[in-house]
Structures are given as structure tokens and as C-alpha cells.
PDB file of N, CA and C in Angstrom:
ATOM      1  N   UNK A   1      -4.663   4.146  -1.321  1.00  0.00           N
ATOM      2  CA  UNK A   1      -5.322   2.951  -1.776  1.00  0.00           C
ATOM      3  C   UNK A   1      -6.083   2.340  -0.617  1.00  0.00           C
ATOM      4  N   UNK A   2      -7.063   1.533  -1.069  1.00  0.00           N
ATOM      5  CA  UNK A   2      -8.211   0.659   0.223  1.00  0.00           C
ATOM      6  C   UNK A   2      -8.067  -0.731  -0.756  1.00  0.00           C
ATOM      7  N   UNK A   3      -7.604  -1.180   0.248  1.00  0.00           N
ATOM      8  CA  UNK A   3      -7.666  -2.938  -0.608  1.00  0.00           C
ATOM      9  C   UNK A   3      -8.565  -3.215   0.077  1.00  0.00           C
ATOM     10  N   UNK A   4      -9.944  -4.106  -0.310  1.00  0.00           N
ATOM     11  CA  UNK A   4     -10.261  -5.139   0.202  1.00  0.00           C
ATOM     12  C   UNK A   4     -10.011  -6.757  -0.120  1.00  0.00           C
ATOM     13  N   UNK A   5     -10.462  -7.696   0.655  1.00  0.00           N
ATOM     14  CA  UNK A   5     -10.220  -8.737   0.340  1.00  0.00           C
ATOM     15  C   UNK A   5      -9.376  -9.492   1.472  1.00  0.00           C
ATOM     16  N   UNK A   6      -8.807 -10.624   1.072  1.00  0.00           N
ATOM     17  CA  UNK A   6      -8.614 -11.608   2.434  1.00  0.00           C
ATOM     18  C   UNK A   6      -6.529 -11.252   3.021  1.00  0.00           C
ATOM     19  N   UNK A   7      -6.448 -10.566   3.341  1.00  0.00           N
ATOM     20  CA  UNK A   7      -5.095 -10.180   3.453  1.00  0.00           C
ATOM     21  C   UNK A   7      -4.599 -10.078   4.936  1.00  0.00           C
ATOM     22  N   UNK A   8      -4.835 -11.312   5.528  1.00  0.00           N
ATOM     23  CA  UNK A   8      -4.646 -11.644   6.936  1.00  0.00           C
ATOM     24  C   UNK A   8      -3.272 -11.642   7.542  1.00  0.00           C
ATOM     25  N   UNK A   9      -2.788 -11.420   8.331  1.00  0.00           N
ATOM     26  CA  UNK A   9      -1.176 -11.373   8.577  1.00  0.00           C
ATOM     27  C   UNK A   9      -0.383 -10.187   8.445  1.00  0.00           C
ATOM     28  N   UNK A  10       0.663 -10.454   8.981  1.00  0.00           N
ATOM     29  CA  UNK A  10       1.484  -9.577   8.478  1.00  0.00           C
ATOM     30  C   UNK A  10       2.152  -9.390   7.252  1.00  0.00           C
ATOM     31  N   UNK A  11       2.434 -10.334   6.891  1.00  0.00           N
ATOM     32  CA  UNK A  11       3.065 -10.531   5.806  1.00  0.00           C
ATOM     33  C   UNK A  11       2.680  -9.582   4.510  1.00  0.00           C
ATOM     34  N   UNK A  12       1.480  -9.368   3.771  1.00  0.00           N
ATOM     35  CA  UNK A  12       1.308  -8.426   3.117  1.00  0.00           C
ATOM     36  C   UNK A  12       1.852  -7.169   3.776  1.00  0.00           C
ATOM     37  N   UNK A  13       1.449  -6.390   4.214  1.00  0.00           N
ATOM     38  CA  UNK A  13       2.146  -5.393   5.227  1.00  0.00           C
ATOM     39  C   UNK A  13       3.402  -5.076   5.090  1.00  0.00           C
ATOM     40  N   UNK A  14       4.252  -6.311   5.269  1.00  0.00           N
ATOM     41  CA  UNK A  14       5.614  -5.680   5.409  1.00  0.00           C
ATOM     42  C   UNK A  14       6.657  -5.992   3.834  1.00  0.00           C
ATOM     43  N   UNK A  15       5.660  -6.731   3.077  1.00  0.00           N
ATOM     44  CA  UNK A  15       6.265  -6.835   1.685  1.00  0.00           C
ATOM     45  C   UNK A  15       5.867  -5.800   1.100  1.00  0.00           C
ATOM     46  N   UNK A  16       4.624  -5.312   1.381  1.00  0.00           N
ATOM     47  CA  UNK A  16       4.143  -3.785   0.555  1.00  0.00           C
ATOM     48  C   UNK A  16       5.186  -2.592   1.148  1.00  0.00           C
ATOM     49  N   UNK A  17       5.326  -2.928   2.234  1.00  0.00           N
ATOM     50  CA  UNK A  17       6.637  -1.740   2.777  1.00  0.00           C
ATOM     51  C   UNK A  17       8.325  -1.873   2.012  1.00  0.00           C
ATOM     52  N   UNK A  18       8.756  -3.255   2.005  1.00  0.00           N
ATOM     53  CA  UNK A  18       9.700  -3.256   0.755  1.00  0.00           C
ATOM     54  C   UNK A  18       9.697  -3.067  -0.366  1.00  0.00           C
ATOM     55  N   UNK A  19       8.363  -3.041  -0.631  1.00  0.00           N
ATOM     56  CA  UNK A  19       8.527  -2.849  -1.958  1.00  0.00           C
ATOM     57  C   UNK A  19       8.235  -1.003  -2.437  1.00  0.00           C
ATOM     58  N   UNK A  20       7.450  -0.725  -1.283  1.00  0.00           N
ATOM     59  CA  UNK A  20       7.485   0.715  -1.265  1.00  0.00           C
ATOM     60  C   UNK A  20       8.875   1.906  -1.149  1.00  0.00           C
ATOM     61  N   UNK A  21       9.962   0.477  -0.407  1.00  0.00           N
ATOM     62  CA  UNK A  21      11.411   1.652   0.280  1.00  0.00           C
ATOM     63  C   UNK A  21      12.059   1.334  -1.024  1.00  0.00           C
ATOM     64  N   UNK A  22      11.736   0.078  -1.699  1.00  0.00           N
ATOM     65  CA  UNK A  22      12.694  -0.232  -3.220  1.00  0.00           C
ATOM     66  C   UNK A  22      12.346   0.654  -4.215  1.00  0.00           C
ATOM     67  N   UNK A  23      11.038   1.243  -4.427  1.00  0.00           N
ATOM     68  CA  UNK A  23      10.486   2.141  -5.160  1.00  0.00           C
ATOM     69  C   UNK A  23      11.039   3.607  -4.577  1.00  0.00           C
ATOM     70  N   UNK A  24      11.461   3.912  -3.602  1.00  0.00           N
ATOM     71  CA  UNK A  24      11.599   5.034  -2.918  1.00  0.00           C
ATOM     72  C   UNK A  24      10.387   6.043  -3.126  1.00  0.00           C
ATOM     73  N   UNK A  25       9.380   5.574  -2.172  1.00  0.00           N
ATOM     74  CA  UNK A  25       8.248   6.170  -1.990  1.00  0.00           C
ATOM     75  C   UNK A  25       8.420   5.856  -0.718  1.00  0.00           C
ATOM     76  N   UNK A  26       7.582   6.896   0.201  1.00  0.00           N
ATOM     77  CA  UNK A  26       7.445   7.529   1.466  1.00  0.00           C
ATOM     78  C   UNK A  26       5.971   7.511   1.654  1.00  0.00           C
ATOM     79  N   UNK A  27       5.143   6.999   3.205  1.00  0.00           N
ATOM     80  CA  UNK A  27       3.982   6.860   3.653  1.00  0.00           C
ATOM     81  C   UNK A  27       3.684   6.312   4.405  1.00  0.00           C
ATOM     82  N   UNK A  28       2.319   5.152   4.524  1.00  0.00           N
ATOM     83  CA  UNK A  28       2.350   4.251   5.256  1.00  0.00           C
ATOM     84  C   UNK A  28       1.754   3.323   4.411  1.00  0.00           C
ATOM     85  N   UNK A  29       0.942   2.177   5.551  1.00  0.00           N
ATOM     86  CA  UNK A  29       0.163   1.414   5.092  1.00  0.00           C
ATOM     87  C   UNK A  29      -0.647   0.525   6.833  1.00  0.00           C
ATOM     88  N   UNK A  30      -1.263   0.579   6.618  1.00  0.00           N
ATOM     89  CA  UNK A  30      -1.964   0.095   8.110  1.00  0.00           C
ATOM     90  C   UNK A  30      -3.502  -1.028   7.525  1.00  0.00           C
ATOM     91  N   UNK A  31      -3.989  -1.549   8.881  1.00  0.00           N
ATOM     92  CA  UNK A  31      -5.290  -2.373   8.832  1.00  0.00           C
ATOM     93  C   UNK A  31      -5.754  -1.166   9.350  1.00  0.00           C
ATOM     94  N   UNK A  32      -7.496  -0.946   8.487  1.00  0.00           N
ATOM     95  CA  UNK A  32      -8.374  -0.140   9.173  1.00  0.00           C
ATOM     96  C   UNK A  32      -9.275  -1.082  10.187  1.00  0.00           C
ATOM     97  N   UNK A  33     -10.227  -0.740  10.723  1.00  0.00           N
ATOM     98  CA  UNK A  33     -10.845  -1.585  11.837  1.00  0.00           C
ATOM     99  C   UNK A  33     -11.810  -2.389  11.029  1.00  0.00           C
ATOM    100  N   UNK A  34     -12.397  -2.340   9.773  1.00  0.00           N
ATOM    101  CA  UNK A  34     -13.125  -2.798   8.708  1.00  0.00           C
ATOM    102  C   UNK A  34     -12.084  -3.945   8.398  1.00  0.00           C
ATOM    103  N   UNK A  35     -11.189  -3.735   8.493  1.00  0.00           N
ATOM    104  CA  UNK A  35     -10.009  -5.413   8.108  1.00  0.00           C
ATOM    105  C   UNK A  35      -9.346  -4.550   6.483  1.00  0.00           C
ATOM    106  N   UNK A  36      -9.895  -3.429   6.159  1.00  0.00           N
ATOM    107  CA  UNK A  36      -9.235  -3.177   5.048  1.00  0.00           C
ATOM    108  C   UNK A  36      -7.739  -3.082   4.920  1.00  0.00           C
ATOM    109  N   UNK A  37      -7.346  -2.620   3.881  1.00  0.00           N
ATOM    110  CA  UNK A  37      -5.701  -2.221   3.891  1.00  0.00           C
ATOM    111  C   UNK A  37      -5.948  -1.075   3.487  1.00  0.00           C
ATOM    112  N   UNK A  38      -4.735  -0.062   4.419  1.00  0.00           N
ATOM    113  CA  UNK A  38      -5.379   1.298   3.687  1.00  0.00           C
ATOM    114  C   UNK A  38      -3.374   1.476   3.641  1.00  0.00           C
ATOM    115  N   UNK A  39      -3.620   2.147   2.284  1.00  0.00           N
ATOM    116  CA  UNK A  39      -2.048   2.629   1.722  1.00  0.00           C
ATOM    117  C   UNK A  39      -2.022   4.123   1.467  1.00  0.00           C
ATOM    118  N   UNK A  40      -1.122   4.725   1.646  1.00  0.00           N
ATOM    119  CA  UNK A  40      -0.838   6.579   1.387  1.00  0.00           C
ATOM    120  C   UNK A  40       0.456   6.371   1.231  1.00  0.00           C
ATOM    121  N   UNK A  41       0.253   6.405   0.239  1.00  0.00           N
ATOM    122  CA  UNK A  41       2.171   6.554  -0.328  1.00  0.00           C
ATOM    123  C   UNK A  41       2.275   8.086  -1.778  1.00  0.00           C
ATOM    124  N   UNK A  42       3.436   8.604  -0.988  1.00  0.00           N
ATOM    125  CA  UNK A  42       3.668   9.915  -1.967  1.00  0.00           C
ATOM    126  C   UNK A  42       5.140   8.913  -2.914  1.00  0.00           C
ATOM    127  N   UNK A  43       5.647   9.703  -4.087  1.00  0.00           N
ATOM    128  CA  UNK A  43       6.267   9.448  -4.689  1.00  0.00           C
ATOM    129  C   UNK A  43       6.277  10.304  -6.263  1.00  0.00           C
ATOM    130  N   UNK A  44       7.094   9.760  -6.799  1.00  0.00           N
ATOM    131  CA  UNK A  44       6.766   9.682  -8.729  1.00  0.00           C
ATOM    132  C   UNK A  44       5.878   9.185  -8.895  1.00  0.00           C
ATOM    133  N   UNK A  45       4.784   9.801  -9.759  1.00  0.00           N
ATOM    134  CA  UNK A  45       3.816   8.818 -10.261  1.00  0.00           C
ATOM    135  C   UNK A  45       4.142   7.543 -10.608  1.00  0.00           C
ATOM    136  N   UNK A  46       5.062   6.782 -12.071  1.00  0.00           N
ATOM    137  CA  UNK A  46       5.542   5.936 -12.006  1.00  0.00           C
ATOM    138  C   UNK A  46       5.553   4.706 -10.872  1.00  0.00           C
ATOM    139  N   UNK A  47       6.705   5.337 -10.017  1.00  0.00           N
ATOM    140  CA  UNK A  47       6.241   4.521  -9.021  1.00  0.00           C
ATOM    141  C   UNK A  47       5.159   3.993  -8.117  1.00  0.00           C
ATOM    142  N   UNK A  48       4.239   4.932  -7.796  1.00  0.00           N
ATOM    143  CA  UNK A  48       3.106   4.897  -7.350  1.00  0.00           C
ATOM    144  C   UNK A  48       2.292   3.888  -8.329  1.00  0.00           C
ATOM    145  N   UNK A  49       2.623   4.033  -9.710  1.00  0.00           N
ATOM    146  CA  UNK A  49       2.020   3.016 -10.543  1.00  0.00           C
ATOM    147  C   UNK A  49       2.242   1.693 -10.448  1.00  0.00           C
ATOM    148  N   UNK A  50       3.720   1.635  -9.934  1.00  0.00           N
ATOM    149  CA  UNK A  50       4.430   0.456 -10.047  1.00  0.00           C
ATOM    150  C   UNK A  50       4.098  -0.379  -8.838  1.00  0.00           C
ATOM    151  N   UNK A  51       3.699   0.210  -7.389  1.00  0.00           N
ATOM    152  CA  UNK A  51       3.257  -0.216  -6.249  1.00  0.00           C
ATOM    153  C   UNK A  51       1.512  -0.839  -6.293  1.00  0.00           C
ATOM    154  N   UNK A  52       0.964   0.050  -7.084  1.00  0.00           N
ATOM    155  CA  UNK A  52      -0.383   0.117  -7.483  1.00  0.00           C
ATOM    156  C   UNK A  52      -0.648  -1.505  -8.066  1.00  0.00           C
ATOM    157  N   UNK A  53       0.053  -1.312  -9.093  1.00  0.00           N
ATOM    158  CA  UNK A  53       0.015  -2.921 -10.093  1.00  0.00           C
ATOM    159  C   UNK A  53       0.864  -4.091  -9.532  1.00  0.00           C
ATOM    160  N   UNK A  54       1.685  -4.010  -8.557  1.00  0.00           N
ATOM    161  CA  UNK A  54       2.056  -4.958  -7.407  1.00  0.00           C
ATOM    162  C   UNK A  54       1.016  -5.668  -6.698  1.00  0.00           C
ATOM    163  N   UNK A  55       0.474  -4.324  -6.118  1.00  0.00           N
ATOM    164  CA  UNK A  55      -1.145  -5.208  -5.091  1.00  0.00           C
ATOM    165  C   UNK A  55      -1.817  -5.533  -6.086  1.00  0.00           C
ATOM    166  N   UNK A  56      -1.950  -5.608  -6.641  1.00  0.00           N
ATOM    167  CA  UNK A  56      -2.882  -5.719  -8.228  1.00  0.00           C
ATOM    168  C   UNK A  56      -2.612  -7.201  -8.514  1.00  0.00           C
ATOM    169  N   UNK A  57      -1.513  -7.708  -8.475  1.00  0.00           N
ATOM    170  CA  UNK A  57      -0.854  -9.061  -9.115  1.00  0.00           C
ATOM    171  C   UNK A  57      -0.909  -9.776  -8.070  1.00  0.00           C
ATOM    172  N   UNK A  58      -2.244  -9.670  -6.722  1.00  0.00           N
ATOM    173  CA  UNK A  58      -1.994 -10.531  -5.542  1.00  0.00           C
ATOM    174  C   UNK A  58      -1.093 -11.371  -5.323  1.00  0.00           C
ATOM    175  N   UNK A  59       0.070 -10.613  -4.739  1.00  0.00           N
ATOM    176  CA  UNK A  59       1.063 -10.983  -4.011  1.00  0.00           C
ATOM    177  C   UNK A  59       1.132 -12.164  -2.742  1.00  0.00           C
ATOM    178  N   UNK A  60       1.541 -12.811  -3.296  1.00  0.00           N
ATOM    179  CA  UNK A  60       1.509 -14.782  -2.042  1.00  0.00           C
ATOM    180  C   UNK A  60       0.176 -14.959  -1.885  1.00  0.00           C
ATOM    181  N   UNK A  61      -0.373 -15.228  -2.915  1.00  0.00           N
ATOM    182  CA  UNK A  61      -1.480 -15.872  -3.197  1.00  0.00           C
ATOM    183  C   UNK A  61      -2.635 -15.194  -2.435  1.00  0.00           C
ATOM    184  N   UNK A  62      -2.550 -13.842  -1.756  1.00  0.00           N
ATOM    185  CA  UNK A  62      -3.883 -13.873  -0.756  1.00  0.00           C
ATOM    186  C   UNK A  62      -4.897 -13.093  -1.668  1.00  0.00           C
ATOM    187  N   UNK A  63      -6.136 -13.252  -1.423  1.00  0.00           N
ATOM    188  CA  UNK A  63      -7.555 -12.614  -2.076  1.00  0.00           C
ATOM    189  C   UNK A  63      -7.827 -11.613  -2.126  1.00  0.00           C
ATOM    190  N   UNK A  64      -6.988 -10.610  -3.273  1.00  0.00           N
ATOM    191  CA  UNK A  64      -7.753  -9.202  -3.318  1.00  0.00           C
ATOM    192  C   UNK A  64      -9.221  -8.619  -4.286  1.00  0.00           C
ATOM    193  N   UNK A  65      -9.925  -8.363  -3.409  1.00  0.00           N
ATOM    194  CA  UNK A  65     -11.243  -8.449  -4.139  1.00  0.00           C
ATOM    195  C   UNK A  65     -11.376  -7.373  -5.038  1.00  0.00           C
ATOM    196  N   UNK A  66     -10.938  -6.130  -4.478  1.00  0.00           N
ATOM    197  CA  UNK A  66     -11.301  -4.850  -4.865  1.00  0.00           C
ATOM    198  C   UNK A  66      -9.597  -3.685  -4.531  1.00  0.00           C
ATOM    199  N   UNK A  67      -9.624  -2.757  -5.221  1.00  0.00           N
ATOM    200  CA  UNK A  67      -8.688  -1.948  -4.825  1.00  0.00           C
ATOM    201  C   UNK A  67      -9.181  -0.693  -5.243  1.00  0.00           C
ATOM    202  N   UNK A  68      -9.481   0.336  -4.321  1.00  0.00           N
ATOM    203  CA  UNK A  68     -10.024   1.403  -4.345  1.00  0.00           C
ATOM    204  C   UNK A  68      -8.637   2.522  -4.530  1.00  0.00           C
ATOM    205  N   UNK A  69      -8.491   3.426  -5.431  1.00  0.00           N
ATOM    206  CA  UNK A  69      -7.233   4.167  -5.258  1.00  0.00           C
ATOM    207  C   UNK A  69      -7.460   5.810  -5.789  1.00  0.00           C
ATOM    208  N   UNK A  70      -6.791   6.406  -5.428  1.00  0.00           N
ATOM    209  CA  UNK A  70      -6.624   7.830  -6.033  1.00  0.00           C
ATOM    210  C   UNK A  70      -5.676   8.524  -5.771  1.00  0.00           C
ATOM    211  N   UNK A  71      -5.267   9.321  -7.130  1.00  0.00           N
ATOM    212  CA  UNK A  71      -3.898  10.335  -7.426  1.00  0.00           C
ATOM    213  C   UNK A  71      -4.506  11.577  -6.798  1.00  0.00           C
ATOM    214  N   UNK A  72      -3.831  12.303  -5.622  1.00  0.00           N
ATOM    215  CA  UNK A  72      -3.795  13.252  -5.355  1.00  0.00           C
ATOM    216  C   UNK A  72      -2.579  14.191  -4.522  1.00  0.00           C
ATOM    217  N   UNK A  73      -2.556  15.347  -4.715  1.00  0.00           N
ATOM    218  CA  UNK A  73      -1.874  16.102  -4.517  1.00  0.00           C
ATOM    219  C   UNK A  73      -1.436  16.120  -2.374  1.00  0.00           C
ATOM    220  N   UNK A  74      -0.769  15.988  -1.682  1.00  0.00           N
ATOM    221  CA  UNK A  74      -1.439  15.873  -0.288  1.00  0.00           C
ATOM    222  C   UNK A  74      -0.032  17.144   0.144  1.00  0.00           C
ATOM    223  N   UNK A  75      -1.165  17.730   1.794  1.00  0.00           N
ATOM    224  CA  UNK A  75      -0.506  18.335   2.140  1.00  0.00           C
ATOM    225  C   UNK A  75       0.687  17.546   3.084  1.00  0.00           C
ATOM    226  N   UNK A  76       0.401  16.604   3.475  1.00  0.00           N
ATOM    227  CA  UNK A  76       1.667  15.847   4.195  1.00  0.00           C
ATOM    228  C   UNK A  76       2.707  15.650   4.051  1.00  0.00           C
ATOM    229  N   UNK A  77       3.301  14.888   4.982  1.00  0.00           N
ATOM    230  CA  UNK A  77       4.951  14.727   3.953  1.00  0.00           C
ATOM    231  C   UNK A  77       5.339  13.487   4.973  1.00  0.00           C
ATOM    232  N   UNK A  78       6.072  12.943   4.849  1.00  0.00           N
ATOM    233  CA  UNK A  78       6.673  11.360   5.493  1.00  0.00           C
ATOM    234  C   UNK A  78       7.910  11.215   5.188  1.00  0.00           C
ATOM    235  N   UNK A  79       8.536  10.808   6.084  1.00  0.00           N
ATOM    236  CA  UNK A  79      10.284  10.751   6.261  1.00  0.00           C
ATOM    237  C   UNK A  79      10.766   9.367   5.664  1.00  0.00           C
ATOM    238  N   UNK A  80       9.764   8.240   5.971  1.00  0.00           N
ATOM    239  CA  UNK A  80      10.047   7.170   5.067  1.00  0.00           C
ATOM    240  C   UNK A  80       8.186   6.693   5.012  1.00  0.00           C
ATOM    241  N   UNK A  81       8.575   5.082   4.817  1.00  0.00           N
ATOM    242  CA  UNK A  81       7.430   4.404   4.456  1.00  0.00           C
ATOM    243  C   UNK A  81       7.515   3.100   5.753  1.00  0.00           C
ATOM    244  N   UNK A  82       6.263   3.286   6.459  1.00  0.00           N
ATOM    245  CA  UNK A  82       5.819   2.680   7.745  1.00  0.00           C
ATOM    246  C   UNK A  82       5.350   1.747   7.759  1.00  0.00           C
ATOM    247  N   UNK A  83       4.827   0.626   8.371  1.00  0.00           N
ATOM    248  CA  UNK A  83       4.041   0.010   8.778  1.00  0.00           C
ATOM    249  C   UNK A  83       3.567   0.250  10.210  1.00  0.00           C
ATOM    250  N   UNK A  84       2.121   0.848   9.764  1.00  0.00           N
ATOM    251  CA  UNK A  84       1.559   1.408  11.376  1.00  0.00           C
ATOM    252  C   UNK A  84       0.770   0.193  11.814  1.00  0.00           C
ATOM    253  N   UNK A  85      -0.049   0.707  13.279  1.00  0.00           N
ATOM    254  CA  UNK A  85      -0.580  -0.175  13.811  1.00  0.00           C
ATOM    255  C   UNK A  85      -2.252   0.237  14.255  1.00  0.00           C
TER     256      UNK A  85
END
């Protein structure tokens, strides 16, 4: 996923990461240098749905303008779900 929109802080960040380890999905989620949010999370679809429509329901009020996303197959793999830097 690529969120744009006003999502300053940490705070998004590390609630999208709980809510990613409660879903038991594995990935990350980081700021790109554009200020975006960029998310890679593997899982159940389901869940991936369920994380999807979370950022969706702008979470503590901050401004999501846009959410760019796509289902795909990846060669990676992740031991849990991060917050990088």
C-alpha cells in the first residue's frame, strides 16, 4: 500500500504495526522520502483486507487522501511486522 495524505508522527506507524501483529500478518511499513506511507504486508487475504479498510477508516483523525494498493504474490518473506526507518 502507498498512503498519501497528512500522517505526521509516529503514531500512525506504530498503530498500523498493532494492528498488523493482531491480524498476524508479517512486513513492514516505513515513510518514503515523498512523506508517503508505504506498507508490504504478506498474510491471508482477509486479513490484508482487514488492515486495508483500517487505513481506510482514518485512524485518529489524520488526512488520508488517497490509498494506492495491490494483491500480489511476493518473493520475500518477513519474520514479523516492522516499523522501519
Amino acid at each position: 500500500m502507498l498512503i498519501e495524505g497528512r500522517l505526521q508522527g509516529l503514531n500512525f506507524r506504530l498503530n498500523a504495526q498493532k494492528k498488523a501483529q493482531t491480524l498476524k500478518l508479517v512486513g513492514f511499513i516505513r515513510v518514503l522520502s515523498d512523506g508517503r506511507i508505504e506498507i508490504d504486508a504478506q498474510g491471508e487475504e482477509a486479513q490484508l483486507n482487514t488492515l486495508l479498510e483500517w487505513c481506510q477508516a482514518n485512524p485518529q483523525g489524520k488526512r488520508i487522501d488517497r490509498i494506492l494498493y495491490r494483491f500480489e504474490n511476493s518473493l520475500l518473506s518477513y519474520a514479523e511486522f516492522a516499523v522501519r526507518r
